[in-house]
PDB file of N, CA and C in Angstrom:
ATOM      1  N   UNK A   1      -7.583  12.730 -12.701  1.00  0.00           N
ATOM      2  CA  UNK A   1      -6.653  12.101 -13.619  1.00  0.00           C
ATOM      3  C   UNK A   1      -5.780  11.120 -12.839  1.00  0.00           C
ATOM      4  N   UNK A   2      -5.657   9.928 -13.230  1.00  0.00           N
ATOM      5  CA  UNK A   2      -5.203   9.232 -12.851  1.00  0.00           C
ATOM      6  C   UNK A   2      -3.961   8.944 -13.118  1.00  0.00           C
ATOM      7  N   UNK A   3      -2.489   8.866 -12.299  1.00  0.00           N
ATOM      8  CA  UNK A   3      -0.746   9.097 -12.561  1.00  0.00           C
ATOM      9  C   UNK A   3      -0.518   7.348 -12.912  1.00  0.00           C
ATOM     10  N   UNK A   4       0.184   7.331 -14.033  1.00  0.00           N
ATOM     11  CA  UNK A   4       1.073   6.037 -14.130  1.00  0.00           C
ATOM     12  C   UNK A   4       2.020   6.187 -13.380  1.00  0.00           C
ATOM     13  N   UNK A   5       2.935   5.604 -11.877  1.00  0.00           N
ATOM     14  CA  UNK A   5       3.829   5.245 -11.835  1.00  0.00           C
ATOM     15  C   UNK A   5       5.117   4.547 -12.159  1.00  0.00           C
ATOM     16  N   UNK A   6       4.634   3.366 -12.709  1.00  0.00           N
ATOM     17  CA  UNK A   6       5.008   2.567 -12.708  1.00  0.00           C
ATOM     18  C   UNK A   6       6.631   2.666 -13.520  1.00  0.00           C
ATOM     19  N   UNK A   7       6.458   3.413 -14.792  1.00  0.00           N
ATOM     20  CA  UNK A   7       8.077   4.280 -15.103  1.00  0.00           C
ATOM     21  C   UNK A   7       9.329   4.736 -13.807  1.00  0.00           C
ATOM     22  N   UNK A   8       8.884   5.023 -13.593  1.00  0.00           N
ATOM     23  CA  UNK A   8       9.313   5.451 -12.288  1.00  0.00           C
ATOM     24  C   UNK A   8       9.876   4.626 -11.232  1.00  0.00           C
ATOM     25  N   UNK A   9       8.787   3.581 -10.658  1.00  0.00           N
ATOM     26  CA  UNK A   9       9.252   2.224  -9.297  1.00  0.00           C
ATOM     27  C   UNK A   9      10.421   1.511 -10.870  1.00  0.00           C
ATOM     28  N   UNK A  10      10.230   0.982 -11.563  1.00  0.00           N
ATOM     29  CA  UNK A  10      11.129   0.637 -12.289  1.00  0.00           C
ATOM     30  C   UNK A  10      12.670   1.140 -12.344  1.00  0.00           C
ATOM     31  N   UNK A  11      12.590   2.616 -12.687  1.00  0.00           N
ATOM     32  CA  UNK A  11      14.047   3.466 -12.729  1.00  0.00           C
ATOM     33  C   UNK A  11      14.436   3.357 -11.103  1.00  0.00           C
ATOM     34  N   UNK A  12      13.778   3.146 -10.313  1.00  0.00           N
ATOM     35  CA  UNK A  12      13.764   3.086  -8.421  1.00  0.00           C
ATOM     36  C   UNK A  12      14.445   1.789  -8.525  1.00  0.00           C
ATOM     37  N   UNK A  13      14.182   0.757  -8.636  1.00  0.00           N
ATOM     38  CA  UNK A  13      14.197  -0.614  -8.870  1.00  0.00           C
ATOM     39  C   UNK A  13      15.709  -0.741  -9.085  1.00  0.00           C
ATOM     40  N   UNK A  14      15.565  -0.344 -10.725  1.00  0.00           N
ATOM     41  CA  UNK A  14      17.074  -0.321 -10.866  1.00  0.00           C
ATOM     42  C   UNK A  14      18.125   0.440 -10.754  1.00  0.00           C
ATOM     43  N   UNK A  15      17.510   1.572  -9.799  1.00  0.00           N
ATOM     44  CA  UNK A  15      18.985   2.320  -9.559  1.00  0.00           C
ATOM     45  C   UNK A  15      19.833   1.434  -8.073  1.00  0.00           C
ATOM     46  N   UNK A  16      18.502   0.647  -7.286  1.00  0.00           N
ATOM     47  CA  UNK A  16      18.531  -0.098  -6.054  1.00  0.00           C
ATOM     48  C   UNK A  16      19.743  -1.211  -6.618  1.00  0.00           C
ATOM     49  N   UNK A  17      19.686  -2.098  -7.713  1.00  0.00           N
ATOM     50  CA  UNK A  17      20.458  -3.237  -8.090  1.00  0.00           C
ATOM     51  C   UNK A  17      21.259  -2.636  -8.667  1.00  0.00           C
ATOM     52  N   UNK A  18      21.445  -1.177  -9.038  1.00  0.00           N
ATOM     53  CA  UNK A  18      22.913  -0.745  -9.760  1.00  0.00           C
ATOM     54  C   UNK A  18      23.874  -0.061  -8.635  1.00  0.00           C
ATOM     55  N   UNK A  19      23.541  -0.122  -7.448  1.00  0.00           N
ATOM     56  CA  UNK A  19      24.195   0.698  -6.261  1.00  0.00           C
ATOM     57  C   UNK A  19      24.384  -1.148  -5.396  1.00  0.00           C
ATOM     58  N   UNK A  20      24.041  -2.123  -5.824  1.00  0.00           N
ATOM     59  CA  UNK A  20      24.533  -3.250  -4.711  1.00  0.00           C
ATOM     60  C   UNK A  20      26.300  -3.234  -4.391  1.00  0.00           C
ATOM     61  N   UNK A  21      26.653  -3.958  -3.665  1.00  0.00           N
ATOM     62  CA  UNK A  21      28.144  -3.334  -3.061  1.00  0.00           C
ATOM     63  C   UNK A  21      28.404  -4.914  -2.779  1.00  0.00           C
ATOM     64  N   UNK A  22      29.715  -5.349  -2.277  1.00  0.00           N
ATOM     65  CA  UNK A  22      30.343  -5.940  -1.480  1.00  0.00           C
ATOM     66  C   UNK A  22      30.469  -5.669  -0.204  1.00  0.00           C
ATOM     67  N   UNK A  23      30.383  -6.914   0.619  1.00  0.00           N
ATOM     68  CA  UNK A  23      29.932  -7.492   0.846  1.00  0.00           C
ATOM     69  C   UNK A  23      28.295  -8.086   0.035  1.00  0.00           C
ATOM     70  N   UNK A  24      28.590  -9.440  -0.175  1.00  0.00           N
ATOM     71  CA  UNK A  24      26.417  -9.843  -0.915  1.00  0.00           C
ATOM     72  C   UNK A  24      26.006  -9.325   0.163  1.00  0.00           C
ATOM     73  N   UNK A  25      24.705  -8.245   0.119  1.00  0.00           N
ATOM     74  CA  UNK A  25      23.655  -7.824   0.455  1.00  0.00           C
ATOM     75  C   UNK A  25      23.895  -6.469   1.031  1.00  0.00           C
ATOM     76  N   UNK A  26      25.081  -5.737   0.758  1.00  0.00           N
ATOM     77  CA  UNK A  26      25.397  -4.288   0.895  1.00  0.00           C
ATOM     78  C   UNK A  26      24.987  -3.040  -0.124  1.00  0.00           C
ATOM     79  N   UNK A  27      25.079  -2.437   0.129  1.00  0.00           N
ATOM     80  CA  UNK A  27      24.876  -1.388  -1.284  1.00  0.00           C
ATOM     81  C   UNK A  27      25.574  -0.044  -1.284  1.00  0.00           C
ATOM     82  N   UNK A  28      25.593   0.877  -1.813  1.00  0.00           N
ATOM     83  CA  UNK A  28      26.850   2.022  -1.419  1.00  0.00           C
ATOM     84  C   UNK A  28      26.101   3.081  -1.774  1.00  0.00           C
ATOM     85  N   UNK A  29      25.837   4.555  -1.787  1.00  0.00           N
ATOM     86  CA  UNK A  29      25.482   5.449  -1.303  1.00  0.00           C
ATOM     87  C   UNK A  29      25.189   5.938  -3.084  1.00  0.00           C
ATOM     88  N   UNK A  30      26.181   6.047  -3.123  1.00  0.00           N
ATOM     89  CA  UNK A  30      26.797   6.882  -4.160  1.00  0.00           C
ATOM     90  C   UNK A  30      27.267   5.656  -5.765  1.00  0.00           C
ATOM     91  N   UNK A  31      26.901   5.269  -6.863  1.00  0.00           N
ATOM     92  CA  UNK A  31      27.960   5.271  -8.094  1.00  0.00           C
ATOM     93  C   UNK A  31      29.294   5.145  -8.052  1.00  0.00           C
ATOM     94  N   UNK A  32      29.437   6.796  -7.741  1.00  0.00           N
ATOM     95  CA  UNK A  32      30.833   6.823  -7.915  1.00  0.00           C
ATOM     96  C   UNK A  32      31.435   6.253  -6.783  1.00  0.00           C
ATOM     97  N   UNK A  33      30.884   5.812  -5.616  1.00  0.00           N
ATOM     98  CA  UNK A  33      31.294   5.474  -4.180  1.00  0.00           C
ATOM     99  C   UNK A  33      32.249   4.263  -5.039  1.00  0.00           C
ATOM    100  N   UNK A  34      33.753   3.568  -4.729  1.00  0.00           N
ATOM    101  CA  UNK A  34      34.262   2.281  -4.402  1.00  0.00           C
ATOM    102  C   UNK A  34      32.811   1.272  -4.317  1.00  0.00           C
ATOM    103  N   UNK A  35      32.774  -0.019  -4.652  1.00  0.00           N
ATOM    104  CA  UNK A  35      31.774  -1.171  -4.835  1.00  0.00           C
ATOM    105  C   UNK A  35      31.860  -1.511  -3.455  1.00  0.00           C
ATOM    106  N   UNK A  36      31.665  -0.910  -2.526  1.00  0.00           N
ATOM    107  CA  UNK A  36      31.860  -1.228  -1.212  1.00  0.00           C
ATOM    108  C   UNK A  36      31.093  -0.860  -0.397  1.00  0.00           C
ATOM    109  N   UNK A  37      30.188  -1.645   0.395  1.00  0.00           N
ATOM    110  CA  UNK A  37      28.974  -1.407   1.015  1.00  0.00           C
ATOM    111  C   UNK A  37      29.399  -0.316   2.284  1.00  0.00           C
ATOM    112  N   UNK A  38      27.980   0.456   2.195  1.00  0.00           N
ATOM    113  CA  UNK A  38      28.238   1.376   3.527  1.00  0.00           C
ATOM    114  C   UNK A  38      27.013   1.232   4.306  1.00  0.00           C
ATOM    115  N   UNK A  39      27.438   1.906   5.734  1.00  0.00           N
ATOM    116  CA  UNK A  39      26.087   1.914   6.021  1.00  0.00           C
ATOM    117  C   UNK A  39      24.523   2.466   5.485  1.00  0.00           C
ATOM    118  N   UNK A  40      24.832   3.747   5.350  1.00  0.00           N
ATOM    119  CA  UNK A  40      23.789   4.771   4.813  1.00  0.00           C
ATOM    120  C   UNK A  40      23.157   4.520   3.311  1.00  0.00           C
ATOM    121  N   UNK A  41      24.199   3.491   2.545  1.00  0.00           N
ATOM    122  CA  UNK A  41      23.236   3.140   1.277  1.00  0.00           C
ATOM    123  C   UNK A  41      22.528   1.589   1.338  1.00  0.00           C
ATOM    124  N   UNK A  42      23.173   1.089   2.438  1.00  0.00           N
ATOM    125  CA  UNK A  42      22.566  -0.041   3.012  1.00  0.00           C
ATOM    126  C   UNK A  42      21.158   0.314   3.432  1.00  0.00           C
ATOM    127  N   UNK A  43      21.306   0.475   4.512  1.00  0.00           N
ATOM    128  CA  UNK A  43      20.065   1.057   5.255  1.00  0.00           C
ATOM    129  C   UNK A  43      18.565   1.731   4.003  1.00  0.00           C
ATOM    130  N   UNK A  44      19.235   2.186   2.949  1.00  0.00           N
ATOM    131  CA  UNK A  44      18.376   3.298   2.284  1.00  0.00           C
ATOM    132  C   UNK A  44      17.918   2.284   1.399  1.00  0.00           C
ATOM    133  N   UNK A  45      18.636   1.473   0.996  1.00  0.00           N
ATOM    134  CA  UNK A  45      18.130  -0.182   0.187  1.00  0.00           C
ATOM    135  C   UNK A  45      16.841  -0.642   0.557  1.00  0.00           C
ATOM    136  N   UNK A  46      16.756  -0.844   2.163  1.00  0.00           N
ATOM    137  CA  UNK A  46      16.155  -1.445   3.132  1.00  0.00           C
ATOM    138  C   UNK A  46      15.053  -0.777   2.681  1.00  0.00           C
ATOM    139  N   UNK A  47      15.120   0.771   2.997  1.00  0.00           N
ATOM    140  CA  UNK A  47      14.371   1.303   3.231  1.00  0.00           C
ATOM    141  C   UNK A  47      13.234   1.520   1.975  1.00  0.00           C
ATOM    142  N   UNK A  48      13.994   1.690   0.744  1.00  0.00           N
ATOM    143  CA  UNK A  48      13.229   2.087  -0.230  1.00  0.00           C
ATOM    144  C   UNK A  48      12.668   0.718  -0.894  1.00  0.00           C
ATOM    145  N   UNK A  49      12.957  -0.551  -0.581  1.00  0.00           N
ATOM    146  CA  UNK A  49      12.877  -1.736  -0.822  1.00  0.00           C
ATOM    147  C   UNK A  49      11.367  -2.427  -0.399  1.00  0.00           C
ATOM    148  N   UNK A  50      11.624  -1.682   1.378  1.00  0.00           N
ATOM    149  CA  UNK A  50      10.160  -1.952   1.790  1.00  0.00           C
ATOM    150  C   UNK A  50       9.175  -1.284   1.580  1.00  0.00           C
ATOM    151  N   UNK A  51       9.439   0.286   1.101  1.00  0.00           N
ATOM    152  CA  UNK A  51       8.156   1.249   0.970  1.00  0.00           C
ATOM    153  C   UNK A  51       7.766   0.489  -0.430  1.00  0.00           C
ATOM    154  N   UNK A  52       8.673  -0.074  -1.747  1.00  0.00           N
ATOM    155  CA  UNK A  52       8.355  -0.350  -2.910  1.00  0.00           C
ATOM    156  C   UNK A  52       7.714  -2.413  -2.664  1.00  0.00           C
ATOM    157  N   UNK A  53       7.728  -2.752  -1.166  1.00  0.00           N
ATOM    158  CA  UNK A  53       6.856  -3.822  -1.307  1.00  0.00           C
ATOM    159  C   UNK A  53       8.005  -4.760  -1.779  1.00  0.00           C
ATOM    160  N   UNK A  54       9.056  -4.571  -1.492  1.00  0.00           N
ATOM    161  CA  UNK A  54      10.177  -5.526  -2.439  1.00  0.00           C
ATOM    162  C   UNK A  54      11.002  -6.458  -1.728  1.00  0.00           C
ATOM    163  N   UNK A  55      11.055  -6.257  -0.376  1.00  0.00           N
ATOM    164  CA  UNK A  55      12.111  -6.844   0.969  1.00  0.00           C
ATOM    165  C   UNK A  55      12.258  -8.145   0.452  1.00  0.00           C
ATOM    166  N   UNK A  56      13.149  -8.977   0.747  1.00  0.00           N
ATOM    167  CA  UNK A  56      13.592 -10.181   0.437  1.00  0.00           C
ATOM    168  C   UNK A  56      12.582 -10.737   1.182  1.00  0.00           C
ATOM    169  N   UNK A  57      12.261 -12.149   1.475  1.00  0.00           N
ATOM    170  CA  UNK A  57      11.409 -12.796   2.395  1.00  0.00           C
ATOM    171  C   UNK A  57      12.524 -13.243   3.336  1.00  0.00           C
ATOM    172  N   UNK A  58      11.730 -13.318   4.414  1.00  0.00           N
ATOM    173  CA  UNK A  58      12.283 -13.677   5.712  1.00  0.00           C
ATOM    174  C   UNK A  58      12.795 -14.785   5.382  1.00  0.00           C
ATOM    175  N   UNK A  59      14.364 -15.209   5.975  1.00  0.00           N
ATOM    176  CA  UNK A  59      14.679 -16.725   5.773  1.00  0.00           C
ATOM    177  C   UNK A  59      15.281 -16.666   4.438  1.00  0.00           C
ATOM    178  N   UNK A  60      14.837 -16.115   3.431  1.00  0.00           N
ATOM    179  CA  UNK A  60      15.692 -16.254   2.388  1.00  0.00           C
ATOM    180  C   UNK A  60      17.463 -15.859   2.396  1.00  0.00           C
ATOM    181  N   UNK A  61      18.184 -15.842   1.342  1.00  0.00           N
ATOM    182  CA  UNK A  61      19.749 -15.782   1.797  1.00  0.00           C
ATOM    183  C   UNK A  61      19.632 -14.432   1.551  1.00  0.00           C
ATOM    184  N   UNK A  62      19.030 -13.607   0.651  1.00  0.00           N
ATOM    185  CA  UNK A  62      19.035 -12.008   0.247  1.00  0.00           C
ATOM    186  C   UNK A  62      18.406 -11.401   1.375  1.00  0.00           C
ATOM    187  N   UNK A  63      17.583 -11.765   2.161  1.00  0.00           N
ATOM    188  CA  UNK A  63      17.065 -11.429   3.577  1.00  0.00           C
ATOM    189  C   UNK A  63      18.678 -11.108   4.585  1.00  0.00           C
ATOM    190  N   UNK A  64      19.128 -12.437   4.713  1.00  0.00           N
ATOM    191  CA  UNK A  64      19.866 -12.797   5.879  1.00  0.00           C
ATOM    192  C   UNK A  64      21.099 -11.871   5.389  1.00  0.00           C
ATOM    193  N   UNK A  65      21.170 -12.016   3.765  1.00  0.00           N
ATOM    194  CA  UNK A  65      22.467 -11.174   3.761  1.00  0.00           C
ATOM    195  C   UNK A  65      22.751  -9.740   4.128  1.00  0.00           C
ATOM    196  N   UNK A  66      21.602  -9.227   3.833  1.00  0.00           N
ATOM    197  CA  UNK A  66      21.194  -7.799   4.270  1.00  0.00           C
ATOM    198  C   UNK A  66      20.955  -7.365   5.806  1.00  0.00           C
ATOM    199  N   UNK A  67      20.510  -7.995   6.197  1.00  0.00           N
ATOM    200  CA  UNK A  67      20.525  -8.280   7.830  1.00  0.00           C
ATOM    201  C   UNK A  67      21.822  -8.615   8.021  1.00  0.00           C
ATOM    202  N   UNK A  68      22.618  -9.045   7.666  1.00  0.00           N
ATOM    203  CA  UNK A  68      23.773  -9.409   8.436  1.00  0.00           C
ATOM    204  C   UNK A  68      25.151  -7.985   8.156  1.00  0.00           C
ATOM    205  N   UNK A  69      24.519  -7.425   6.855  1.00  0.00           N
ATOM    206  CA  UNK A  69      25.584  -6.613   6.353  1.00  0.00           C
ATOM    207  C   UNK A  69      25.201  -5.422   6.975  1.00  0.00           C
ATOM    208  N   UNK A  70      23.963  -5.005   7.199  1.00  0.00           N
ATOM    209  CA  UNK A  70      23.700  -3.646   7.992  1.00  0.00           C
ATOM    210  C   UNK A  70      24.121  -3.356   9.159  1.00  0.00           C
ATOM    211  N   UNK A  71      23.829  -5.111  10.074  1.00  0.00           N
ATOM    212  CA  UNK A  71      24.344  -5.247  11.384  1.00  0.00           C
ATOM    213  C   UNK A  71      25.815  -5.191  11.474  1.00  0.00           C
ATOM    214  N   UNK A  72      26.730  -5.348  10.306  1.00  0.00           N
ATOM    215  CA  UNK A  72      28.038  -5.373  10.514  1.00  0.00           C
ATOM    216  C   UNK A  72      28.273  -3.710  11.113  1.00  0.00           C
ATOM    217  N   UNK A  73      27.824  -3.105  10.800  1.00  0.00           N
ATOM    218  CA  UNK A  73      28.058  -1.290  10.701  1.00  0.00           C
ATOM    219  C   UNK A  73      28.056  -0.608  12.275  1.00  0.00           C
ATOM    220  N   UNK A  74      27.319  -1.777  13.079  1.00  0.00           N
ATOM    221  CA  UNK A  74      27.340  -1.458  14.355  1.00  0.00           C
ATOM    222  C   UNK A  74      28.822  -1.534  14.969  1.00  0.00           C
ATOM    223  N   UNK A  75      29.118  -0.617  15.502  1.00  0.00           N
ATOM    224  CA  UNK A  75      30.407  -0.606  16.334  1.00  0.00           C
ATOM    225  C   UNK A  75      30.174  -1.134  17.917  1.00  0.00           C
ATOM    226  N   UNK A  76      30.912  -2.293  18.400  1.00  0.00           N
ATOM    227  CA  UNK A  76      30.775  -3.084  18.977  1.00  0.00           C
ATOM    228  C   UNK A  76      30.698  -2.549  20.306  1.00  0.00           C
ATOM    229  N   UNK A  77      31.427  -1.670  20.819  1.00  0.00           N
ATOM    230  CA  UNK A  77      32.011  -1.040  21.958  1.00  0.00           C
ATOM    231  C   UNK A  77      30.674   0.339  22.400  1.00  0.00           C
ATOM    232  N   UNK A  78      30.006   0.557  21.583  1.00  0.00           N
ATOM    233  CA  UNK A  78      29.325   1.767  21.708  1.00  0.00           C
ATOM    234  C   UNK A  78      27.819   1.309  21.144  1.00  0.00           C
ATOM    235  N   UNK A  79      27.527   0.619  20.361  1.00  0.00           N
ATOM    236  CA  UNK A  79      26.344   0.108  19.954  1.00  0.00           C
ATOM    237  C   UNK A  79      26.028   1.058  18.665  1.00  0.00           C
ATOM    238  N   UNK A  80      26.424   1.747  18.549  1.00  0.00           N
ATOM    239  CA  UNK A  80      26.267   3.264  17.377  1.00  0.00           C
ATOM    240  C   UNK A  80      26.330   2.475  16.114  1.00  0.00           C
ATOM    241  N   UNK A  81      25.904   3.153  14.838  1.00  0.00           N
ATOM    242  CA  UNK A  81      25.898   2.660  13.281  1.00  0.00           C
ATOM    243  C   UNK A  81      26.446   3.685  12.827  1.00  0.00           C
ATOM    244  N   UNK A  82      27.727   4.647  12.869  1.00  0.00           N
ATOM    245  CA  UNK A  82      28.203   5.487  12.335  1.00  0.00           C
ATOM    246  C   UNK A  82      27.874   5.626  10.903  1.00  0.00           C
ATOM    247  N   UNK A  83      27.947   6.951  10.299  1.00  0.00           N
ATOM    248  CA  UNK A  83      27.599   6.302   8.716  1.00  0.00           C
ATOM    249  C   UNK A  83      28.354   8.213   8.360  1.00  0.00           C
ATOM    250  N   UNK A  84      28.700   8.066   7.381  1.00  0.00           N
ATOM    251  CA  UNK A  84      29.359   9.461   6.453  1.00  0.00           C
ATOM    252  C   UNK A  84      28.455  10.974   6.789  1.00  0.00           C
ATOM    253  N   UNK A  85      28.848  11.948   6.576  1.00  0.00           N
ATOM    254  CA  UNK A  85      28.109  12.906   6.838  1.00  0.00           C
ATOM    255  C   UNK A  85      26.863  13.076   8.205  1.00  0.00           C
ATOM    256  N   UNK A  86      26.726  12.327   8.745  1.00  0.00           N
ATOM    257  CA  UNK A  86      26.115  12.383   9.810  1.00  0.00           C
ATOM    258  C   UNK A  86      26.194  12.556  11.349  1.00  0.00           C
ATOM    259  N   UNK A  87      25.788  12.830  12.080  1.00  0.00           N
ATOM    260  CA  UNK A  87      26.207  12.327  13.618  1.00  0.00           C
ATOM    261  C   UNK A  87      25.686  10.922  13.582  1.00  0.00           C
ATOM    262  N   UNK A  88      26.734  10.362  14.977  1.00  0.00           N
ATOM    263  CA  UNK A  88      26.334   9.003  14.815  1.00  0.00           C
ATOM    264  C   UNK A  88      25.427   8.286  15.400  1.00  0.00           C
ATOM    265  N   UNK A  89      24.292   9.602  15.980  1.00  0.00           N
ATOM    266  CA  UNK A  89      23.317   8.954  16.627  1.00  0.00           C
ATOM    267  C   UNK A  89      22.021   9.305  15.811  1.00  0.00           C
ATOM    268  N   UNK A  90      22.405   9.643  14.725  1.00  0.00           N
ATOM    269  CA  UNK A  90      21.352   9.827  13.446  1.00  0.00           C
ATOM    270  C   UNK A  90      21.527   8.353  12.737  1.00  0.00           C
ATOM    271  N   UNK A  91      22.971   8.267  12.249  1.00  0.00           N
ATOM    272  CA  UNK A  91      23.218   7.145  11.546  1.00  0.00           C
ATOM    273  C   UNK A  91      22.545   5.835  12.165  1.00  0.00           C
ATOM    274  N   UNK A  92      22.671   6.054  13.799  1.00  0.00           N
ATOM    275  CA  UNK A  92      22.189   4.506  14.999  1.00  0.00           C
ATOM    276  C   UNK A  92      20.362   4.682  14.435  1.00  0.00           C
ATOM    277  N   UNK A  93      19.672   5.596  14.544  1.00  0.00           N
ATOM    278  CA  UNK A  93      18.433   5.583  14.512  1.00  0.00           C
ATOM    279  C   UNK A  93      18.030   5.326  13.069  1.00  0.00           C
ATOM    280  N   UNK A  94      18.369   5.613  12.053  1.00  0.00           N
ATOM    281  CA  UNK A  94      18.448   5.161  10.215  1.00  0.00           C
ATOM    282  C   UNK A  94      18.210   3.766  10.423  1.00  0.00           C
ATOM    283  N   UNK A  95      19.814   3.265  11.174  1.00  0.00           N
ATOM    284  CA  UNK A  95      19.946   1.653  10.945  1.00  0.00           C
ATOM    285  C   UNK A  95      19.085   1.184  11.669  1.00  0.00           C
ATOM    286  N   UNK A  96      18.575   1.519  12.932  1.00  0.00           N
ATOM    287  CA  UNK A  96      17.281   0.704  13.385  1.00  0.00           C
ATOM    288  C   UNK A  96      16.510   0.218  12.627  1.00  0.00           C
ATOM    289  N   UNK A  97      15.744   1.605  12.444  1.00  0.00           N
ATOM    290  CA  UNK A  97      14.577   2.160  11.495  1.00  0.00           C
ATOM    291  C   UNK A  97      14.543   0.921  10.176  1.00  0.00           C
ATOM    292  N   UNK A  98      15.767   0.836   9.393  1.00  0.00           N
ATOM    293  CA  UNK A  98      15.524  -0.302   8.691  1.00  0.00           C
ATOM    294  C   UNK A  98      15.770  -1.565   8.748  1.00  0.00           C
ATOM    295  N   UNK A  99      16.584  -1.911  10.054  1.00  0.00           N
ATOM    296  CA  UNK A  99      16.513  -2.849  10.354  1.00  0.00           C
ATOM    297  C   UNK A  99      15.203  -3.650  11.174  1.00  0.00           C
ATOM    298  N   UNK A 100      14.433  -2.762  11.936  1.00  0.00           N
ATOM    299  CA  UNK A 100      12.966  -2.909  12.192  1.00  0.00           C
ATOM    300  C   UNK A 100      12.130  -3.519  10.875  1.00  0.00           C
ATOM    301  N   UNK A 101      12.588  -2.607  10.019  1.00  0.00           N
ATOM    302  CA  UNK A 101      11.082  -3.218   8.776  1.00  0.00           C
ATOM    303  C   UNK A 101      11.917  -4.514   8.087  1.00  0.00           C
ATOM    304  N   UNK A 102      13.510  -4.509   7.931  1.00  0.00           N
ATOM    305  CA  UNK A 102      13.866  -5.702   7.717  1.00  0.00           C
ATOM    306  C   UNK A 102      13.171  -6.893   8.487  1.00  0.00           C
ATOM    307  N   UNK A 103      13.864  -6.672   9.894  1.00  0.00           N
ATOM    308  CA  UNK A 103      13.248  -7.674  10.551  1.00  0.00           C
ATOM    309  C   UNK A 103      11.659  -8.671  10.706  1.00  0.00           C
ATOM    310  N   UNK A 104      11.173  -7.559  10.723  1.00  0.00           N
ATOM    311  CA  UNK A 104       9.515  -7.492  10.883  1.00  0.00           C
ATOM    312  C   UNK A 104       9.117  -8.128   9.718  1.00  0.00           C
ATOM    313  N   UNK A 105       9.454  -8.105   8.689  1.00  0.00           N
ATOM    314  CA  UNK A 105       8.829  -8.333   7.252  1.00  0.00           C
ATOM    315  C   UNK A 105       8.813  -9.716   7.336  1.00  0.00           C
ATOM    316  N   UNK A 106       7.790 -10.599   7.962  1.00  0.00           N
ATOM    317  CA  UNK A 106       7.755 -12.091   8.164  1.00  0.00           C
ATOM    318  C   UNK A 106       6.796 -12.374   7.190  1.00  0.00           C
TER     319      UNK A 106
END
């Protein structure tokens, strides 16, 4: 038997554009979170963006903005991506992780 998805990447889709945040190209964790980008719903944007085939194209401004807003999260002095509930060398390896498939996605 063969599964329709497609209900589904849709409700994915738009829970992705109903969680976008401030800073353009941030996103926030949580709804109820403040409209204010964090790391950990940033990153998870990225993430669920590229498994769904969706990443901005390289060069575009929704690319660069996202790249630029994830990279903000890095703390300058330590190199770390702190992010809520986590240690911050979980949070550093997340933000790689999607900043890799950001990047890469040429």
């Amino acid at each position: 038997m063969k599964m329709n998805i497609n209900p589904f990447l849709a409700k994915v889709i738009r829970s992705i554009e109903a969680h976008k945040a401030e800073p353009h190209g941030g996103y926030r964790q949580k709804l109820s979170d403040p409209v204010v980008a964090d790391m950990y719903g940033t990153a998870d944007a990225i993430i669920l963006l590229y498994t769904l085939n969706q990443v901005p194209n390289a060069g575009s401004s929704e690319h660069d903005a996202l790249v630029k807003t994830l990279q903000s999260f890095q703390q300058p002095d330590s190199g770390r991506f702190p992010g809520r509930g986590h240690h911050p060398v979980h949070g550093t390896a997340y933000a790689l992780s999607a900043l890799e498939l950001q990047l890469n996605n040429v």
